[in-house]
PDB file of N, CA and C in Angstrom:
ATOM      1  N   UNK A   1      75.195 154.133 120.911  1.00  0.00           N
ATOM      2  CA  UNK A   1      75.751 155.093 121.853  1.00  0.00           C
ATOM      3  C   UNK A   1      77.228 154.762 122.039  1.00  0.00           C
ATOM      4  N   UNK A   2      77.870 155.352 122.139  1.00  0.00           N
ATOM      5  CA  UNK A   2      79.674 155.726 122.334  1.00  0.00           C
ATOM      6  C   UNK A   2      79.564 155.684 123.061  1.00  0.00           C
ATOM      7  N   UNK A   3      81.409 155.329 123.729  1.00  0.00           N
ATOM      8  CA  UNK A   3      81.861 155.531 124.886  1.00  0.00           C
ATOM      9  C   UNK A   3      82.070 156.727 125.752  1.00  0.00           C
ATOM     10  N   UNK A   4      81.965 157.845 124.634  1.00  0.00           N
ATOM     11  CA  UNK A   4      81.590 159.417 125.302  1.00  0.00           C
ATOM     12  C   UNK A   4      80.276 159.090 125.741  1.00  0.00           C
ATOM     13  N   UNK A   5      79.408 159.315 125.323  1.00  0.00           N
ATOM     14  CA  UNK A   5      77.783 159.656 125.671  1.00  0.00           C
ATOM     15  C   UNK A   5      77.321 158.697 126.482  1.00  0.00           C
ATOM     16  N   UNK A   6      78.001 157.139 126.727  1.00  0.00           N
ATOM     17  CA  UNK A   6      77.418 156.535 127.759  1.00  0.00           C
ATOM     18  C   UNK A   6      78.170 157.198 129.165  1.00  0.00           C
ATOM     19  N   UNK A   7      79.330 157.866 128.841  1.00  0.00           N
ATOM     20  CA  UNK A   7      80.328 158.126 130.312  1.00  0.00           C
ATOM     21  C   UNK A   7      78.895 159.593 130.657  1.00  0.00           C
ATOM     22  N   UNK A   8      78.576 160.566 129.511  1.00  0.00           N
ATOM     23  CA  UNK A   8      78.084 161.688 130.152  1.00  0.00           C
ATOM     24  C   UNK A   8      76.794 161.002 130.541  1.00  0.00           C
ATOM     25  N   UNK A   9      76.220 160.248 130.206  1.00  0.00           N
ATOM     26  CA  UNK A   9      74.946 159.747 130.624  1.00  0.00           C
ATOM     27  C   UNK A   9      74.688 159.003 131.767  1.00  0.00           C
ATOM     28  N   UNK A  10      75.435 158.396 132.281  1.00  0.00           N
ATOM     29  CA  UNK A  10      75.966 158.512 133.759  1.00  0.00           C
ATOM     30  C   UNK A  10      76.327 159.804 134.948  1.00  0.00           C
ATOM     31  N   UNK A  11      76.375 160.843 134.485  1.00  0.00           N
ATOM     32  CA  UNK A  11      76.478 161.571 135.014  1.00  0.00           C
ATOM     33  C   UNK A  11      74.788 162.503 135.546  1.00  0.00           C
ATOM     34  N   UNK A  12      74.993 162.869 136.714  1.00  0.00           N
ATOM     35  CA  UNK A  12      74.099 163.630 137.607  1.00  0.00           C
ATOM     36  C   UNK A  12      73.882 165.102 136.460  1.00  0.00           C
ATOM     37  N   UNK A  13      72.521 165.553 136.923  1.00  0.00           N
ATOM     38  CA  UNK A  13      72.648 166.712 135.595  1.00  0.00           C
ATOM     39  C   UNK A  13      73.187 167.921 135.796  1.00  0.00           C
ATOM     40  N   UNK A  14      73.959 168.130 137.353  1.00  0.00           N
ATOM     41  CA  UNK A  14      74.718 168.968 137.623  1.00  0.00           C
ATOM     42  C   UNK A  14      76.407 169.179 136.977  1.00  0.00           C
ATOM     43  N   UNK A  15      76.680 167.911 136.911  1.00  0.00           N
ATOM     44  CA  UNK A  15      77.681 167.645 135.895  1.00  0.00           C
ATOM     45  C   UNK A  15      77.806 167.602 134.647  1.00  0.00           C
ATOM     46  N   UNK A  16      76.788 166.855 134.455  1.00  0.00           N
ATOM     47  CA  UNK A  16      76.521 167.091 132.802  1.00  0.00           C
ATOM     48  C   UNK A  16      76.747 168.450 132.413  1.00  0.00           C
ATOM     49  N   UNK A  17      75.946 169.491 133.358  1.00  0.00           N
ATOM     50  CA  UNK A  17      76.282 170.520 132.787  1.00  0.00           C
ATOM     51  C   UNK A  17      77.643 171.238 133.078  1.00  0.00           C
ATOM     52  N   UNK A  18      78.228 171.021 133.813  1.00  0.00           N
ATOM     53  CA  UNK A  18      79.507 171.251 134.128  1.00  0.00           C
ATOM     54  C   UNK A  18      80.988 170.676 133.280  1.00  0.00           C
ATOM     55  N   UNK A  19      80.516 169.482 132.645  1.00  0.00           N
ATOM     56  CA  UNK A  19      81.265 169.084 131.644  1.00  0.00           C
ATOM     57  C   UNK A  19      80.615 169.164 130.262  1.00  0.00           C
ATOM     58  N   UNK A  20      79.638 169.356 130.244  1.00  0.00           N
ATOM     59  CA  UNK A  20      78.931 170.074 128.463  1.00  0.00           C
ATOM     60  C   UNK A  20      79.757 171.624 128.609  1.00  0.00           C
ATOM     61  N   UNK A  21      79.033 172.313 129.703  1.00  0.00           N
ATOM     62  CA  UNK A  21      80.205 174.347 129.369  1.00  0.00           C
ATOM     63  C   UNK A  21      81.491 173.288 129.176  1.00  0.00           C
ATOM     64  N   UNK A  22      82.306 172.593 129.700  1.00  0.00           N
ATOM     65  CA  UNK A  22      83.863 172.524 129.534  1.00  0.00           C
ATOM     66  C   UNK A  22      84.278 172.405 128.410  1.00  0.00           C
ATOM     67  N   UNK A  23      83.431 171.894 127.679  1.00  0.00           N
ATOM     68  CA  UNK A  23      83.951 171.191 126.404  1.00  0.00           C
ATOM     69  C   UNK A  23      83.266 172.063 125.441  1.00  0.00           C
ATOM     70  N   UNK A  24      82.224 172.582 125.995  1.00  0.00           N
ATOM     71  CA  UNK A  24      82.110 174.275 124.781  1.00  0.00           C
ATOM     72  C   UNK A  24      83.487 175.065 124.947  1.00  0.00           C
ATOM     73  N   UNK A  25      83.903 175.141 125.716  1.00  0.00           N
ATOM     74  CA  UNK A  25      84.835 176.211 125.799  1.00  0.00           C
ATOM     75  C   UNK A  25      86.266 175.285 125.704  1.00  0.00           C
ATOM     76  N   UNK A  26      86.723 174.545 125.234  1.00  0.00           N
ATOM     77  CA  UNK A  26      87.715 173.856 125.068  1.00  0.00           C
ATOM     78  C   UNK A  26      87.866 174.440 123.437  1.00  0.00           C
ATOM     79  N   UNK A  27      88.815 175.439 123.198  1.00  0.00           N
ATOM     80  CA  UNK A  27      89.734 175.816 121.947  1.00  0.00           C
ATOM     81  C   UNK A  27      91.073 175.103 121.501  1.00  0.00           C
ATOM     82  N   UNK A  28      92.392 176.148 122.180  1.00  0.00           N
ATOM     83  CA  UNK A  28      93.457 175.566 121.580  1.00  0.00           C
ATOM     84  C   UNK A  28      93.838 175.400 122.689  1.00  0.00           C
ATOM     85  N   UNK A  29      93.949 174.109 123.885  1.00  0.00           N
ATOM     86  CA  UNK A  29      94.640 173.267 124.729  1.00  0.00           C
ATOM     87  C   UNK A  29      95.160 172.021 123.979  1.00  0.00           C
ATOM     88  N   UNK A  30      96.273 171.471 124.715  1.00  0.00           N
ATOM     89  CA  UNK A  30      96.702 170.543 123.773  1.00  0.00           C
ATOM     90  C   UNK A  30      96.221 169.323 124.541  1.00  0.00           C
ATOM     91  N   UNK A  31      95.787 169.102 125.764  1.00  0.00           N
ATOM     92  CA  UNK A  31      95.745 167.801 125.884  1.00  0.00           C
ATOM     93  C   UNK A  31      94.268 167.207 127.079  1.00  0.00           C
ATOM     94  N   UNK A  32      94.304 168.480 128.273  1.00  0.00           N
ATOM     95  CA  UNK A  32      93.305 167.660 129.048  1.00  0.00           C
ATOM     96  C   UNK A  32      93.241 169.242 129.786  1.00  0.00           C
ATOM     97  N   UNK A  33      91.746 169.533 130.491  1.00  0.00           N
ATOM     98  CA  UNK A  33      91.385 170.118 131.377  1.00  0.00           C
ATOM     99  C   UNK A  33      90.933 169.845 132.282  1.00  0.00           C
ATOM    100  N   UNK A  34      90.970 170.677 133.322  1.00  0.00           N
ATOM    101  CA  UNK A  34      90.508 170.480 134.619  1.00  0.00           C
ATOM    102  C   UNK A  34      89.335 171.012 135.042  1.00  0.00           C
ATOM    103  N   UNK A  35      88.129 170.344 135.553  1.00  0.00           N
ATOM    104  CA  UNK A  35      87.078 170.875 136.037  1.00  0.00           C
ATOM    105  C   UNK A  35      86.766 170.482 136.820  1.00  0.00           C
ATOM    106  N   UNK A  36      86.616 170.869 138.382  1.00  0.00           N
ATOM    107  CA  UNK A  36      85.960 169.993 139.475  1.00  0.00           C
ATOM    108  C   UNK A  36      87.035 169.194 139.825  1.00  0.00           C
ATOM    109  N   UNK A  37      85.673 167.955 139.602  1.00  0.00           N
ATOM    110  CA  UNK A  37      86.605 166.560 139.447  1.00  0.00           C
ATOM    111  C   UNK A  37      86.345 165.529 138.683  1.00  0.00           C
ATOM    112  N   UNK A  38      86.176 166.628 137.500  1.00  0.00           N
ATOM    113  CA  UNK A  38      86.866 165.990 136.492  1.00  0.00           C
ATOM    114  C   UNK A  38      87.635 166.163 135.366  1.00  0.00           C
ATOM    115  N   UNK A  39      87.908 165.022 134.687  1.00  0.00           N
ATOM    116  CA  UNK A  39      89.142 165.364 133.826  1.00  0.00           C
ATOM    117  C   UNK A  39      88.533 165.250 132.497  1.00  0.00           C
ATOM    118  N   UNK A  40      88.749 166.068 131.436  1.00  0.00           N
ATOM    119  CA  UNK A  40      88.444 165.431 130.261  1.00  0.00           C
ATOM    120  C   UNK A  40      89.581 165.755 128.971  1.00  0.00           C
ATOM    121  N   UNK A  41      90.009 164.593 128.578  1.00  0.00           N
ATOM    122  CA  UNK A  41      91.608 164.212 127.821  1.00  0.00           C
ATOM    123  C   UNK A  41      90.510 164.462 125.877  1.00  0.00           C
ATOM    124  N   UNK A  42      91.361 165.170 125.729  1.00  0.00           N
ATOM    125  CA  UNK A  42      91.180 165.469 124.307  1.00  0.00           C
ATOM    126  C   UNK A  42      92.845 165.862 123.190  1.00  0.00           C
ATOM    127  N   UNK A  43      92.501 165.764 122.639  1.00  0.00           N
ATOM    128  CA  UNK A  43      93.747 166.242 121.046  1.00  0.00           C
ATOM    129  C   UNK A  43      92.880 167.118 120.608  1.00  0.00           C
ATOM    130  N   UNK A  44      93.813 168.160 119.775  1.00  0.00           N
ATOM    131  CA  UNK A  44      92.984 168.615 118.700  1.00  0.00           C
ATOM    132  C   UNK A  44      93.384 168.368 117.267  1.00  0.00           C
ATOM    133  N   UNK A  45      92.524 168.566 116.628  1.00  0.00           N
ATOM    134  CA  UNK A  45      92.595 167.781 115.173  1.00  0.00           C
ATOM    135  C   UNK A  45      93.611 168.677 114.616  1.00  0.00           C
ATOM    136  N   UNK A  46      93.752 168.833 113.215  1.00  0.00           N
ATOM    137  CA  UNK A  46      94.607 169.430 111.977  1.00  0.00           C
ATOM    138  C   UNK A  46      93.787 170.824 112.260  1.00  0.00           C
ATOM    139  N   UNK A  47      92.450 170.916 112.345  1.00  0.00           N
ATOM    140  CA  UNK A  47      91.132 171.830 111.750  1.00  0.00           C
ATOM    141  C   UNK A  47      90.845 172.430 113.333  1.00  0.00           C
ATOM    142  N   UNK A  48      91.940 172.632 114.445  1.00  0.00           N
ATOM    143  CA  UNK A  48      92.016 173.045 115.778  1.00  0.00           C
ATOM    144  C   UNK A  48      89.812 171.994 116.082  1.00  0.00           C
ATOM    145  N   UNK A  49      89.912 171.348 115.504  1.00  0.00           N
ATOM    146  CA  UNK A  49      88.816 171.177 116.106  1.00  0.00           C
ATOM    147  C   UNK A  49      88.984 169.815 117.489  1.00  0.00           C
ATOM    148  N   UNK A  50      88.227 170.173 118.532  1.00  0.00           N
ATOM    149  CA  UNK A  50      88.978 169.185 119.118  1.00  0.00           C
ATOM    150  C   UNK A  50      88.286 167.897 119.270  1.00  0.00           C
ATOM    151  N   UNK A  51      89.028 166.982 119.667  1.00  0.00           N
ATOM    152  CA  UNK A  51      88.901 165.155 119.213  1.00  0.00           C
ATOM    153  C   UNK A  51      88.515 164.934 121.152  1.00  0.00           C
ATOM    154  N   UNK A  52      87.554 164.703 121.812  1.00  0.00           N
ATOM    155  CA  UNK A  52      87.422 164.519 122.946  1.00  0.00           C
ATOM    156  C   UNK A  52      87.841 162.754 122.924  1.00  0.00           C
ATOM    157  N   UNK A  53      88.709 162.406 123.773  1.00  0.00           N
ATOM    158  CA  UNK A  53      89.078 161.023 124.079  1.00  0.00           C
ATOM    159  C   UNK A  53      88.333 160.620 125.513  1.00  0.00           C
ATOM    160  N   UNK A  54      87.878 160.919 126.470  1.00  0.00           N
ATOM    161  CA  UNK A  54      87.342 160.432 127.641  1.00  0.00           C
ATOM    162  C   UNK A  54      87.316 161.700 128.453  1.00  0.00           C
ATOM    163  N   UNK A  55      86.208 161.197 129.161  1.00  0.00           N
ATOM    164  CA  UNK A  55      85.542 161.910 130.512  1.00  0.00           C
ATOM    165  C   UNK A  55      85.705 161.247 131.814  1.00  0.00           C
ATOM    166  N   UNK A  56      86.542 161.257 132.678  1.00  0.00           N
ATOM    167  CA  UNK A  56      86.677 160.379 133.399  1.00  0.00           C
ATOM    168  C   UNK A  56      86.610 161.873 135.004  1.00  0.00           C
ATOM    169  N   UNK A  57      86.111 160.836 136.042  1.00  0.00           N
ATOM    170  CA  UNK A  57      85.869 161.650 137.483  1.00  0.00           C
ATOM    171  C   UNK A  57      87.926 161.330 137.958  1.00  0.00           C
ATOM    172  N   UNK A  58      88.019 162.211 138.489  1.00  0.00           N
ATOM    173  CA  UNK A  58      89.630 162.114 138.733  1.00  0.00           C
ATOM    174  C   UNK A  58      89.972 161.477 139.776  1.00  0.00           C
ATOM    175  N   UNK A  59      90.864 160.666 139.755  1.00  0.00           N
ATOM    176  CA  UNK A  59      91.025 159.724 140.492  1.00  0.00           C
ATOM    177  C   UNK A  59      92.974 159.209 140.241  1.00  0.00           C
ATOM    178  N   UNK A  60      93.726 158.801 141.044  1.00  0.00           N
ATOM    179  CA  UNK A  60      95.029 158.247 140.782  1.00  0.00           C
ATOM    180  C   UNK A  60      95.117 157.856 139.464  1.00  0.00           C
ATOM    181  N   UNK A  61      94.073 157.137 138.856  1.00  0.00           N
ATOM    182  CA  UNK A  61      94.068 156.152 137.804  1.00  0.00           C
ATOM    183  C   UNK A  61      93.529 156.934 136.782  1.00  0.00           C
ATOM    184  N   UNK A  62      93.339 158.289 136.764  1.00  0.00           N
ATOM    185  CA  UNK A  62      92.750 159.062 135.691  1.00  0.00           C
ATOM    186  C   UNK A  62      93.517 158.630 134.350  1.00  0.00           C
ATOM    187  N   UNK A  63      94.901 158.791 134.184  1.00  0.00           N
ATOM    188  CA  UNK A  63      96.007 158.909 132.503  1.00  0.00           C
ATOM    189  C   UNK A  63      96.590 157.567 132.787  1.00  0.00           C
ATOM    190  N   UNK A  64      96.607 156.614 133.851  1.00  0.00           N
ATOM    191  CA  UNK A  64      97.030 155.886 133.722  1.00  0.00           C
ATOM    192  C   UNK A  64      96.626 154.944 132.047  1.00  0.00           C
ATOM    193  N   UNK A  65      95.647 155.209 131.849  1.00  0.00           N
ATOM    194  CA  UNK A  65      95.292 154.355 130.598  1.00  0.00           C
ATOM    195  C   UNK A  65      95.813 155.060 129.320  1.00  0.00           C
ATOM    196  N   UNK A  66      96.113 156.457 129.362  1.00  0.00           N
ATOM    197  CA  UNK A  66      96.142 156.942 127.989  1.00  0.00           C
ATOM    198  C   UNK A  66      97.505 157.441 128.429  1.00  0.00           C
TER     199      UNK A  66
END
C-alpha cells in the first residue's frame, strides 16, 4: 500500500467519497484543488494525465512540505 491509499484509507467514508469525485474530476489544473478541507496537490503528466502527489486535511502546514 502507498502513501496515497494509506492517507485515503484513513479517511471516514464520507470523505473518501468526497475526495474519490475530486480526483475523478481533476483534468487540466496545474497544481492543487480545493475541497472542503481538503487539499489534494497533483502535476499533470506529458499525457494531461494527472500524477496525484498527496491528500492532505488543510491545515497551515498543508505546502509547507512540497
Amino acid at each position: 500500500m502507498n502513501a496515497l491509499q494509506k492517507a485515503v484509507a484513513k479517511l471516514t467514508a464520507k470523505d473518501k467519497k468526497l475526495v474519490t469525485e475530486t480526483i475523478e474530476k481533476i483534468t487540466k489544473r496545474s497544481f492543487r484543488v480545493r475541497k472542503g478541507d481538503f487539499r489534494i496537490l497533483y502535476y499533470l503528466k506529458d499525457n494531461n494525465e494527472p500524477m496525484i502527489i498527496a491528500i492532505e486535511r488543510r491545515s497551515e502546514d498543508t505546502y509547507k512540505k512540497f
